[in-house]
N, C-alpha and C. Protein backbone atom coordinates (compact mmCIF):
# COMPACT_ATOMS: atom_id res chain seq x y z
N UNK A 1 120.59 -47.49 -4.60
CA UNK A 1 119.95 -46.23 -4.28
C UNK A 1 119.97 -46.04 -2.76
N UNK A 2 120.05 -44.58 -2.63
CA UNK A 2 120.58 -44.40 -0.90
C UNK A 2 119.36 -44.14 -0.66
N UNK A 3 118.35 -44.55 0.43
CA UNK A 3 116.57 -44.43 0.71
C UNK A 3 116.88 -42.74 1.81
N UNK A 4 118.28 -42.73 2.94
CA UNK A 4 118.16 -41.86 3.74
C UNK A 4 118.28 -40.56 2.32
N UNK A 5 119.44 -40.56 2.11
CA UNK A 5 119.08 -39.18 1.29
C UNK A 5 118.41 -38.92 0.05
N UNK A 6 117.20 -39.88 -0.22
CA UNK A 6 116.55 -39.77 -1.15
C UNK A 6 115.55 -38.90 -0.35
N UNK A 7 115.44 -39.14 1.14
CA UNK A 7 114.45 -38.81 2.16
C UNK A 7 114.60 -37.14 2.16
N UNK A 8 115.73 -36.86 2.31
CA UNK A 8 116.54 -35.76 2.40
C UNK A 8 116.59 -34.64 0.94
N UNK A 9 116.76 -35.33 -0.01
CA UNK A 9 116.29 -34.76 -1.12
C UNK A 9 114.66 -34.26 -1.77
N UNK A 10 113.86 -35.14 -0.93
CA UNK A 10 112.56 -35.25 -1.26
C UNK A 10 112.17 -33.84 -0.46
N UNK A 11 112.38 -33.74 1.02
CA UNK A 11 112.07 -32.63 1.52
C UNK A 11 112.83 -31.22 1.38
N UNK A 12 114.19 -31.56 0.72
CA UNK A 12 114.65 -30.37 0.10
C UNK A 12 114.04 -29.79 -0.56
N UNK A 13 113.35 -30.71 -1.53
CA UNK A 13 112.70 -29.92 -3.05
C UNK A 13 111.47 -30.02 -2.82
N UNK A 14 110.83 -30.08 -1.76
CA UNK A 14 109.07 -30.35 -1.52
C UNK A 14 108.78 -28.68 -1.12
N UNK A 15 107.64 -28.66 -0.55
CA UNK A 15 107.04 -27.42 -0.16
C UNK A 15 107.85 -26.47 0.79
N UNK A 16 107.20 -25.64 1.56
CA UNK A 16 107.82 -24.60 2.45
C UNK A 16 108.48 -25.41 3.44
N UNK A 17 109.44 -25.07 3.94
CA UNK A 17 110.29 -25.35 5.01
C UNK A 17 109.80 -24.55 6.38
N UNK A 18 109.33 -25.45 7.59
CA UNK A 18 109.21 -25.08 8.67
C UNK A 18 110.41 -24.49 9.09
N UNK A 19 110.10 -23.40 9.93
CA UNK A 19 110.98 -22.86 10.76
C UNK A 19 111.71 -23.51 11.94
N UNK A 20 113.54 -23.54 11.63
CA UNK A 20 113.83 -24.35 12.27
C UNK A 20 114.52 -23.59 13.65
N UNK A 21 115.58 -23.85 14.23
CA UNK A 21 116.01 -22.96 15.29
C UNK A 21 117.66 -22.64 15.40
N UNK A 22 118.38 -23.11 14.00
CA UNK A 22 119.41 -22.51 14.01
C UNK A 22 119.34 -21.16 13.26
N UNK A 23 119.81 -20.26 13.48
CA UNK A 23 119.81 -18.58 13.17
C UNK A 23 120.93 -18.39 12.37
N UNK A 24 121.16 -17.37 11.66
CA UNK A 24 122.32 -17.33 10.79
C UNK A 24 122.82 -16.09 11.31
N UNK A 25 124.18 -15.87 10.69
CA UNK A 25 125.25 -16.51 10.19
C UNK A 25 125.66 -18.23 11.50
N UNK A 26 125.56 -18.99 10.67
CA UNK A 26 126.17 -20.24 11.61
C UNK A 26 127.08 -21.11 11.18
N UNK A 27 128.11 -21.28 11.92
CA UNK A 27 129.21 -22.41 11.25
C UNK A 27 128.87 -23.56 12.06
N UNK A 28 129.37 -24.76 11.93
CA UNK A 28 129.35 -26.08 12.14
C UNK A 28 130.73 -26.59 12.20
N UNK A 29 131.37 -27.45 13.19
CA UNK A 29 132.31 -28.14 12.41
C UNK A 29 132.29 -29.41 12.85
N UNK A 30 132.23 -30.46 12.67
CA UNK A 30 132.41 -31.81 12.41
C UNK A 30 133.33 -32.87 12.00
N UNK A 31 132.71 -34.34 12.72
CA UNK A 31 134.11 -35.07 12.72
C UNK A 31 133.80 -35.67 11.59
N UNK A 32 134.27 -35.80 9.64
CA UNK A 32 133.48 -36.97 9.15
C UNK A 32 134.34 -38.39 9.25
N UNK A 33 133.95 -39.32 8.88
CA UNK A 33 134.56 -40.26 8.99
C UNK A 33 133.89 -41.37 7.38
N UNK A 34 134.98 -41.31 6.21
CA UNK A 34 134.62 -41.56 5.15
C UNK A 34 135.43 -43.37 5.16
N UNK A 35 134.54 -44.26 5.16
CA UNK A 35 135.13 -45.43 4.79
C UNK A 35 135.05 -46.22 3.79
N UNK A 36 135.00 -45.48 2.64
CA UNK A 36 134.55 -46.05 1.14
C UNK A 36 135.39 -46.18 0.08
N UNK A 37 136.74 -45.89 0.44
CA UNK A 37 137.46 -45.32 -0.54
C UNK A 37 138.75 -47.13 -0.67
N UNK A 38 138.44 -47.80 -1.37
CA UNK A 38 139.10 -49.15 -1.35
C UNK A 38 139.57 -49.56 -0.04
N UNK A 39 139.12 -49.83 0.79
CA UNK A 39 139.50 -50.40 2.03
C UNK A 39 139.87 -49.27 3.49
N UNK A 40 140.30 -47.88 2.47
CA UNK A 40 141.29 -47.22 3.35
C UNK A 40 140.06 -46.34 3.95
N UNK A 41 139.93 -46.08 5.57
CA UNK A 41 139.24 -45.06 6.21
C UNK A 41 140.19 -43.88 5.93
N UNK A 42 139.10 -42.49 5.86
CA UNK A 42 139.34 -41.26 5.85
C UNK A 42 138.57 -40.54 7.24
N UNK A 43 139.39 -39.88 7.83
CA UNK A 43 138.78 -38.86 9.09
C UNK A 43 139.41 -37.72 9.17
N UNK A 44 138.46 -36.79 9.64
CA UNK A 44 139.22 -35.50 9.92
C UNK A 44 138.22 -34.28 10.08
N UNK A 45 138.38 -33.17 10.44
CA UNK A 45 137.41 -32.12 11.18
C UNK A 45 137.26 -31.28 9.67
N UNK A 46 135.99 -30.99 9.25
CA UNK A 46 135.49 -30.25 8.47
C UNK A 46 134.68 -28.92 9.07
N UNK A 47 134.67 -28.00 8.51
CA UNK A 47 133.87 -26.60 9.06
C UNK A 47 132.47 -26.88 7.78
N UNK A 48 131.29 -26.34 7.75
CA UNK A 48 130.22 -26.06 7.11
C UNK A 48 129.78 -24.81 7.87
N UNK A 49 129.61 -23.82 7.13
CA UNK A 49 129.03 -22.49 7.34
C UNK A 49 127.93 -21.94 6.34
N UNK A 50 127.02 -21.75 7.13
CA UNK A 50 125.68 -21.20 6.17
C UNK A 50 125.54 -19.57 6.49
N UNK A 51 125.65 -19.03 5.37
CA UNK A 51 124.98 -17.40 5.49
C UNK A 51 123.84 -16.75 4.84
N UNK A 52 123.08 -17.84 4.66
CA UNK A 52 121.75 -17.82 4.26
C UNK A 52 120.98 -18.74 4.01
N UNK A 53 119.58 -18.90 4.15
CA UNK A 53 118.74 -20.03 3.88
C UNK A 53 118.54 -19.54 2.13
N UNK A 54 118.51 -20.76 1.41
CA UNK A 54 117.65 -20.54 0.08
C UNK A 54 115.88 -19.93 0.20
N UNK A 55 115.81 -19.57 -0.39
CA UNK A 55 114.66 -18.63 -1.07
C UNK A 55 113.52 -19.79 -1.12
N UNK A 56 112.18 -19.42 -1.00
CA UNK A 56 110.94 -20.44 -1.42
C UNK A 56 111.33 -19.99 -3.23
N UNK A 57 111.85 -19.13 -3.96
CA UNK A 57 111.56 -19.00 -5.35
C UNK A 57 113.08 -19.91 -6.08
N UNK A 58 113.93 -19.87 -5.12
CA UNK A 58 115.09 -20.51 -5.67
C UNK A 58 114.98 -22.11 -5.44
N UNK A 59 113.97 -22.66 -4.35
CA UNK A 59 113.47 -23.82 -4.18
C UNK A 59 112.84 -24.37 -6.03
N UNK A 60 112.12 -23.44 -5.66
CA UNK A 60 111.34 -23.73 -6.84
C UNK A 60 111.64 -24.07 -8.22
N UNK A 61 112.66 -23.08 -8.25
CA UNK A 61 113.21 -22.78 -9.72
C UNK A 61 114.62 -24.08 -10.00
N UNK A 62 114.77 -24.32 -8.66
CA UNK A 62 115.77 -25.90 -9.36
C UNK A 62 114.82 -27.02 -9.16
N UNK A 63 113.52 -27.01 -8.23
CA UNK A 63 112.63 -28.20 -8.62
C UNK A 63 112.23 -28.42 -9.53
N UNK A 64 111.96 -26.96 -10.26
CA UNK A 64 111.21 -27.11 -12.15
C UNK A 64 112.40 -27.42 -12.70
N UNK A 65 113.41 -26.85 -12.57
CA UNK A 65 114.75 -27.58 -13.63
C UNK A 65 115.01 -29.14 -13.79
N UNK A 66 115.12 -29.46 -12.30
CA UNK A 66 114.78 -30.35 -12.67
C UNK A 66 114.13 -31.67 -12.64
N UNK A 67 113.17 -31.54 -12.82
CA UNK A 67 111.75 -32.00 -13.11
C UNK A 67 111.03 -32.09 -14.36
N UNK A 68 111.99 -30.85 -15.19
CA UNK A 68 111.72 -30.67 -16.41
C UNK A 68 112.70 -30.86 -17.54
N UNK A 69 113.87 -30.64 -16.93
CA UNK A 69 115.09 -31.07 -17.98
C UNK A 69 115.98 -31.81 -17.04
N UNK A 70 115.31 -32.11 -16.37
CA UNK A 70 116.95 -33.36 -15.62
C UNK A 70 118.33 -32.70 -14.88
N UNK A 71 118.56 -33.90 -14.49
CA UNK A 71 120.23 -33.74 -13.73
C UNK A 71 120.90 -32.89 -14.17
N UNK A 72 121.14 -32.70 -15.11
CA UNK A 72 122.03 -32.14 -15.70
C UNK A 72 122.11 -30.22 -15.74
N UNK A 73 120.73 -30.37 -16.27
CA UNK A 73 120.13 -28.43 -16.22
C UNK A 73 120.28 -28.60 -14.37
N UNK A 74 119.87 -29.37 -13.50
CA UNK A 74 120.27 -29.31 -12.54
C UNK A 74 121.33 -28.74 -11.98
N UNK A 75 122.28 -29.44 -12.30
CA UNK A 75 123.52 -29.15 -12.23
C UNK A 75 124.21 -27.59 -12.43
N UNK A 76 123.89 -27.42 -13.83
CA UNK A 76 124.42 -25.86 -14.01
C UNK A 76 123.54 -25.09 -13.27
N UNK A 77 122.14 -25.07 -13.26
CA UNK A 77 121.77 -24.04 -12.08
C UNK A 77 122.23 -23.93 -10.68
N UNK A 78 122.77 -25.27 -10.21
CA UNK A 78 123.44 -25.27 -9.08
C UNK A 78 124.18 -24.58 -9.21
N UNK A 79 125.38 -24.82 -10.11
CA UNK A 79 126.39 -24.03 -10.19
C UNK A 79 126.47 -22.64 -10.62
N UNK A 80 125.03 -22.29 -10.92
CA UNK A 80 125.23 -20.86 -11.63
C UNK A 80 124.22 -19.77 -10.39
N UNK A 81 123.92 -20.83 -8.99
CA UNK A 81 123.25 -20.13 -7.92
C UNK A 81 124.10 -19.16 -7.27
N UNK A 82 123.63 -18.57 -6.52
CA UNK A 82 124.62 -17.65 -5.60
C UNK A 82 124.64 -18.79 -4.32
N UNK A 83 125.70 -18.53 -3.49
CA UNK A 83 126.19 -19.42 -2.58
C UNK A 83 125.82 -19.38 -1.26
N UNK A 84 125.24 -20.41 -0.71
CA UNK A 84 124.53 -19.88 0.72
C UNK A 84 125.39 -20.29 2.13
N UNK A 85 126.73 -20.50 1.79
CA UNK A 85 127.40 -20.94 2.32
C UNK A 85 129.18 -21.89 2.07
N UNK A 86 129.82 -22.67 2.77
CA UNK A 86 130.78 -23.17 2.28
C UNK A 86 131.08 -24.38 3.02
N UNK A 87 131.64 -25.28 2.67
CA UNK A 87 132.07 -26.11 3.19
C UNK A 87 133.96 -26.23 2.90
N UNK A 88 134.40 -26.91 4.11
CA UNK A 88 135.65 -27.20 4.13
C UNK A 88 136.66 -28.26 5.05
N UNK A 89 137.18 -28.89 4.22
CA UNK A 89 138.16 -29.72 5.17
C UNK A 89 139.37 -29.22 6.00
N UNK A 90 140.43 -29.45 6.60
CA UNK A 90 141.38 -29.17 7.23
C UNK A 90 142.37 -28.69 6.39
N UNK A 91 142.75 -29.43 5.89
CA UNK A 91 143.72 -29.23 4.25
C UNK A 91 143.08 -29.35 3.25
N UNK A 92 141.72 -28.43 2.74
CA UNK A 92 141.54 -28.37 1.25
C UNK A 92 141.20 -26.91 1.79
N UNK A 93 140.34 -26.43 0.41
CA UNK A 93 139.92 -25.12 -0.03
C UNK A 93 138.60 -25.56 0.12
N UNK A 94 138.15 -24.37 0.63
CA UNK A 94 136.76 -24.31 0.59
C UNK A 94 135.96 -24.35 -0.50
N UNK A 95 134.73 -24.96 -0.99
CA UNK A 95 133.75 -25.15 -2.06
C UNK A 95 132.74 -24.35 -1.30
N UNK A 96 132.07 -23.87 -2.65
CA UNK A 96 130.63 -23.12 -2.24
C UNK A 96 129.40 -24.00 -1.88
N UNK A 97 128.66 -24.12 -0.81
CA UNK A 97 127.61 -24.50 -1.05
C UNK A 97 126.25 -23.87 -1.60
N UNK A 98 124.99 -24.61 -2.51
CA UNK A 98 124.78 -24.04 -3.52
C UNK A 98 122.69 -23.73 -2.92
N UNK A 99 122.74 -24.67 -1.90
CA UNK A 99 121.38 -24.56 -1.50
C UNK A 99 121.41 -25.01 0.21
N UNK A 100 120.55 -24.00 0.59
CA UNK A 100 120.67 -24.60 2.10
C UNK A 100 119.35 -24.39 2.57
N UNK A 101 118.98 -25.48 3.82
CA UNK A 101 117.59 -24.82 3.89
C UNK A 101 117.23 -25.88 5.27
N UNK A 102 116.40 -25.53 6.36
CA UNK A 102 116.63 -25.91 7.99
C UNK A 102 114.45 -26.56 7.69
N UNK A 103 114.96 -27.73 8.29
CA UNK A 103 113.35 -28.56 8.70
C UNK A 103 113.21 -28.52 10.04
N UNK A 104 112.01 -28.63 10.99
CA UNK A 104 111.79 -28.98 12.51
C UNK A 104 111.50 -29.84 12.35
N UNK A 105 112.08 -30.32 12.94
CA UNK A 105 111.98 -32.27 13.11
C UNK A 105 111.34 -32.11 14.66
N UNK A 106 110.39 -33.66 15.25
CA UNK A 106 110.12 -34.08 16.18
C UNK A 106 111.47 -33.96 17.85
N UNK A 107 110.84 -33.13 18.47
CA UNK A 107 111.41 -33.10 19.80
C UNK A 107 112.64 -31.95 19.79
N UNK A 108 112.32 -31.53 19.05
CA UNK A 108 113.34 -30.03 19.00
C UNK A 108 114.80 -30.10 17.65
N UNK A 109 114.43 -31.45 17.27
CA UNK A 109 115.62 -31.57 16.00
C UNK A 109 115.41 -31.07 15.22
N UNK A 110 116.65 -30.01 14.67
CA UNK A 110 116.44 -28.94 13.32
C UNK A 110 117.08 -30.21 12.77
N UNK A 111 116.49 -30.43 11.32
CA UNK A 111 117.57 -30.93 10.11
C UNK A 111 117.60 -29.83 9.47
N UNK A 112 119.29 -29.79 8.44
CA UNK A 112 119.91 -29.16 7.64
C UNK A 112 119.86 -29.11 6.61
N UNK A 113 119.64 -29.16 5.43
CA UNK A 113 119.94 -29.56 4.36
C UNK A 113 120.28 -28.89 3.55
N UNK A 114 121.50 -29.43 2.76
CA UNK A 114 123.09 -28.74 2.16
C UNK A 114 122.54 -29.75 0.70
N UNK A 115 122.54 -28.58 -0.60
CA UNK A 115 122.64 -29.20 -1.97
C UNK A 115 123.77 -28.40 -2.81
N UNK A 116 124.47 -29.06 -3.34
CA UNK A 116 126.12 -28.06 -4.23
C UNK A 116 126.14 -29.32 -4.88
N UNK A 117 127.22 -28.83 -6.17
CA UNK A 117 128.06 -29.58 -6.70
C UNK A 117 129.09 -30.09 -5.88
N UNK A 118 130.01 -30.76 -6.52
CA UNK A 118 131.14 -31.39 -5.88
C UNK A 118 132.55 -30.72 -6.44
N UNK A 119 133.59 -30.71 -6.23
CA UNK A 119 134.70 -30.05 -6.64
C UNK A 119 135.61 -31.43 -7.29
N UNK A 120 135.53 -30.68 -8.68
CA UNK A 120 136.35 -31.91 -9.78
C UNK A 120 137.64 -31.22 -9.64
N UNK A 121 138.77 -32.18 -9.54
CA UNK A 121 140.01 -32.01 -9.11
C UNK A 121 140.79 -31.87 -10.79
N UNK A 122 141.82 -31.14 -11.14
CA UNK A 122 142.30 -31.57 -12.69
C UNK A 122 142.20 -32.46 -13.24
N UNK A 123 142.93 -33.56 -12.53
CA UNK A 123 143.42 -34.86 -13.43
C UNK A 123 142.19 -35.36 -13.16
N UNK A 124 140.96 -35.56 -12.84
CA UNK A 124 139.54 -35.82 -12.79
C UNK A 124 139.03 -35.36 -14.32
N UNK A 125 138.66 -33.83 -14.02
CA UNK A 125 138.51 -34.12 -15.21
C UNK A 125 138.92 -33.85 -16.71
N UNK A 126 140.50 -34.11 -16.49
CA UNK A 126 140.72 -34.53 -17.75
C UNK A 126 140.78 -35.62 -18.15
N UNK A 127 140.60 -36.49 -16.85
CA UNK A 127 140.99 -38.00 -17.23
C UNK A 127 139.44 -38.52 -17.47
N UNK A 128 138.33 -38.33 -16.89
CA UNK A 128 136.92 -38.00 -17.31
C UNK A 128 136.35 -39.89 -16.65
N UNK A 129 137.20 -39.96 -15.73
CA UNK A 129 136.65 -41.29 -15.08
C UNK A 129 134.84 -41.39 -14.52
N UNK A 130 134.89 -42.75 -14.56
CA UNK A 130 133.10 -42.90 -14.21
C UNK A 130 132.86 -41.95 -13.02
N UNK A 131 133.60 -41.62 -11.98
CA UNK A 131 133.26 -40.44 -10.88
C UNK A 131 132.71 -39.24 -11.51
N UNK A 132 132.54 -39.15 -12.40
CA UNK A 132 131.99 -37.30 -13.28
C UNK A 132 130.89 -37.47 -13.67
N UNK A 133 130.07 -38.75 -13.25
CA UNK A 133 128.68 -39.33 -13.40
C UNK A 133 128.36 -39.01 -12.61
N UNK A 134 128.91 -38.40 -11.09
CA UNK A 134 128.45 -38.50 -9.64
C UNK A 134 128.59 -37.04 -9.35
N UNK A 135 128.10 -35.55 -9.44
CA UNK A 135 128.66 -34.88 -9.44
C UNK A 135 127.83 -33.57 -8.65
N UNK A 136 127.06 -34.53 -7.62
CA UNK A 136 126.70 -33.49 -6.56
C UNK A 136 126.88 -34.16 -5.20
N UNK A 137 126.62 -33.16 -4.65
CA UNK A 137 126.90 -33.32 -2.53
C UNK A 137 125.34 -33.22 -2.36
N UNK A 138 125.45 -34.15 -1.00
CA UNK A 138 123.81 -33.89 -0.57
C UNK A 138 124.34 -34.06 0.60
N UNK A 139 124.11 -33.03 1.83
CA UNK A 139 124.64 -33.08 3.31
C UNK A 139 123.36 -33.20 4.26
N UNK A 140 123.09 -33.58 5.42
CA UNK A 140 121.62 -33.89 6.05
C UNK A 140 122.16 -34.09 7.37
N UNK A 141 122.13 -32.81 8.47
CA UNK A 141 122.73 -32.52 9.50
C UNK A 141 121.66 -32.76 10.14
N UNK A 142 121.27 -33.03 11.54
CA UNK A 142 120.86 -32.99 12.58
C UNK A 142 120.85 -32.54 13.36
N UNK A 143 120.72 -31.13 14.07
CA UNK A 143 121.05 -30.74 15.09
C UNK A 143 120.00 -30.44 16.37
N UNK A 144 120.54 -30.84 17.59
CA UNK A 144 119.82 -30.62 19.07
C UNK A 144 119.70 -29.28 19.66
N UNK A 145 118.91 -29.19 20.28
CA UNK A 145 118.27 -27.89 20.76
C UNK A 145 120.04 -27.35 21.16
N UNK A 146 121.01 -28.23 21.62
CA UNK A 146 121.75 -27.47 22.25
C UNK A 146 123.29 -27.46 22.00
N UNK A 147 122.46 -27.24 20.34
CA UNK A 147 123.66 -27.09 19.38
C UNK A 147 124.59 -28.13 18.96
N UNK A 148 124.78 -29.66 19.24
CA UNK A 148 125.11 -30.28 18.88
C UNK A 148 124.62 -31.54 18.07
N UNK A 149 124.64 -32.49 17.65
CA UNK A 149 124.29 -33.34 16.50
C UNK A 149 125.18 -34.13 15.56
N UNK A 150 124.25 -35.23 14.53
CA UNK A 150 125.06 -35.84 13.85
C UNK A 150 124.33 -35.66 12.31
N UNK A 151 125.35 -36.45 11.36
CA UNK A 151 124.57 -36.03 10.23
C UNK A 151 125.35 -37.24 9.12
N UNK A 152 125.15 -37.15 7.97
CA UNK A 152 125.41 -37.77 6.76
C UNK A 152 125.74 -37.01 5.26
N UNK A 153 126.85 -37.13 4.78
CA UNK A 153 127.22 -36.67 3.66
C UNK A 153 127.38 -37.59 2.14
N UNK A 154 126.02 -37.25 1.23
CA UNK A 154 126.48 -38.63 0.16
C UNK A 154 127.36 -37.40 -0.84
N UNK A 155 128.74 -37.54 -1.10
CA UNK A 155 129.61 -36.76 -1.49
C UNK A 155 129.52 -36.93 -3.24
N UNK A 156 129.91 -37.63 -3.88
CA UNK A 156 129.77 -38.06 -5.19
C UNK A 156 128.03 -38.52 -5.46
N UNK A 157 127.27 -38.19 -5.73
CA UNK A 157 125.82 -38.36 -6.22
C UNK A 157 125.58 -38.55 -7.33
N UNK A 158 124.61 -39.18 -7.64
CA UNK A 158 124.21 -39.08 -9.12
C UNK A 158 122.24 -38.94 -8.65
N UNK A 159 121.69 -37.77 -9.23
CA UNK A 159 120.26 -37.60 -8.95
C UNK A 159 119.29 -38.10 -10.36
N UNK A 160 118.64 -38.82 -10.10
CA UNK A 160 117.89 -39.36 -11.32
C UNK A 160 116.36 -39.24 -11.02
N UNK A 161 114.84 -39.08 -11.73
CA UNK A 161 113.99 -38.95 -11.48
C UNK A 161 113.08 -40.52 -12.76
N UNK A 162 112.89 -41.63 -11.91
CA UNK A 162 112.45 -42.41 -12.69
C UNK A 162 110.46 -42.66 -12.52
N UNK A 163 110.26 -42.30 -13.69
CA UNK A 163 109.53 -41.83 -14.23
C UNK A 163 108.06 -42.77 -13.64
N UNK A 164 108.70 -44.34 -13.94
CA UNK A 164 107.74 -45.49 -13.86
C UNK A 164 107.33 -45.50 -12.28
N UNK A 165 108.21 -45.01 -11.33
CA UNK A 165 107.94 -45.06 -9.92
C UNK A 165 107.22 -43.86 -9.49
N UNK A 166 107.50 -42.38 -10.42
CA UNK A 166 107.23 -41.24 -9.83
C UNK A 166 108.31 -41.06 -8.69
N UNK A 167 109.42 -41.46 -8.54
CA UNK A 167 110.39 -40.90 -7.39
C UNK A 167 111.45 -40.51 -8.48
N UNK A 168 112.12 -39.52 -7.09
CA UNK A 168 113.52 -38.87 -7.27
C UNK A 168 114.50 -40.06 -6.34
N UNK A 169 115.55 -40.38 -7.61
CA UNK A 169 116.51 -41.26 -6.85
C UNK A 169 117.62 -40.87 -6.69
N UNK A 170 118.38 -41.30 -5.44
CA UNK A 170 119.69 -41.08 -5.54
C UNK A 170 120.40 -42.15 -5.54
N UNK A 171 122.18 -42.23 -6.16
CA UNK A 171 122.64 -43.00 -6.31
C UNK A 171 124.29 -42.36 -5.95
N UNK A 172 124.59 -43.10 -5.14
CA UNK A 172 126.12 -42.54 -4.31
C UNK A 172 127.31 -43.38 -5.19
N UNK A 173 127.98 -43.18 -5.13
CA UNK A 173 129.38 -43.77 -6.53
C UNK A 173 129.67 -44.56 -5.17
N UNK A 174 130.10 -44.15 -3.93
CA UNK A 174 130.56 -44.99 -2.89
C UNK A 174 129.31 -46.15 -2.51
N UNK A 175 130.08 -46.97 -1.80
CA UNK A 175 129.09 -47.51 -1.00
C UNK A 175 128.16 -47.01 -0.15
N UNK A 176 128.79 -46.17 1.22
CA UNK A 176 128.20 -45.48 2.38
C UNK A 176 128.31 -44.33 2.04
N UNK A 177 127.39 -43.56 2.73
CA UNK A 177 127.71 -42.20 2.88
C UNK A 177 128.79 -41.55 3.88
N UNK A 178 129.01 -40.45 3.85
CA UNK A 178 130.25 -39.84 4.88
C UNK A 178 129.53 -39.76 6.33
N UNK A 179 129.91 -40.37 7.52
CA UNK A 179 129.31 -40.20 8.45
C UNK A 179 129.81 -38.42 9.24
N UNK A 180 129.35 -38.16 9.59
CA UNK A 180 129.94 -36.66 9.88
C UNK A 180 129.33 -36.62 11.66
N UNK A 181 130.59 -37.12 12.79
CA UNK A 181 130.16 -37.15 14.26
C UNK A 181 130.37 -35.85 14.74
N UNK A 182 129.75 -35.75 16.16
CA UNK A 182 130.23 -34.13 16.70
C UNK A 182 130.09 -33.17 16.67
N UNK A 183 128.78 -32.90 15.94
CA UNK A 183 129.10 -31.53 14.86
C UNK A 183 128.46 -30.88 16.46
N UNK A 184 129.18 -29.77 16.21
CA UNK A 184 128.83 -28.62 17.10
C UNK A 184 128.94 -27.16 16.51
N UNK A 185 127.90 -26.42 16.77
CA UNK A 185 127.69 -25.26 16.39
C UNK A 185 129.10 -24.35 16.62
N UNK A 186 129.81 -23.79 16.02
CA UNK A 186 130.92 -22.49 16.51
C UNK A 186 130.38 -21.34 16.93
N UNK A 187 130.30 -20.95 17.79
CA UNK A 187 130.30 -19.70 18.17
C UNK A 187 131.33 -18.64 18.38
């Protein structure tokens, strides 16, 4: 279980979100640097663009989902949200992101926080490997008064709510999460 973006998930789906100090429309782009994938490092510049914060009622309405029917009803409401944004690599297609929403952190740090599905590739899922157990993004940006910052991407997720603890857990298919350096605001 990943403790940072369980941290990250907890205040996603908790109460009102303080007002943070990035303004919209805002893009991002960033260096990630993925080293989980059998030995081999992955790097390369990604864009994230938000064109809206989620709603206090759209907060709500995937905390009761799920809270009340699980991951899964999770899931399709994610996917059946309107999009508050996108994310993208250098050479892929852009995916929608499905929840977005800005914290004030201590000493002028906005955190970010990015909730979507993940993008299943064909032969994924027709081939229906243990990765389709893992099937959300949780992103948790950082950013400085002066527009720059770092952040963490757990890309493949699996969200579980165990009952005996009273917590929401997360569980990453990788080892680490995606480190994401650099990010600087686009203007």
């Amino acid at each position: 279980m990943r403790p940072i973006s369980l941290a990250a998930l907890v205040l996603m789906l908790s109460g009102t979100a303080l007002q943070g100090q990035v303004t919209l429309p805002v893009r991002f782009t960033a260096f990630a640097i993925d080293v989980n994938n059998m030995g081999r490092s992955h790097s390369g510049t990604i864009d994230i663009a938000v064109s809206r914060w989620s709603t206090e009622a759209e907060r709500e309405a995937l905390q009761k989902t799920f809270c009340e029917k699980g991951p899964q009803k999770l899931l399709d409401a994610l996917q059946d949200a309107k999009p508050v944004g996108y994310i993208k690599g250098l050479q892929s297609l852009a995916w929608d992101l499905r929840f977005a929403r800005q914290v004030q952190l201590d000493e002028g740090v906005t955190q970010i926080l990015l909730l979507t599905d993940r993008p299943i590739g064909f032969a994924e899922a027709r081939n229906q490997p243990r990765t389709m157990d893992y099937p959300f993004t949780l992103i948790d940006l950082r950013i400085n008064k002066d527009g720059t910052g770092v952040g963490k991407a757990a890309v493949a997720t699996q969200i579980t709510f165990n009952k005996k603890k009273n917590v929401v857990e997360l569980e990453n298919y990788s080892s680490e999460p995606v480190r994401l350096n650099n990010i600087k605001i686009d203007k």
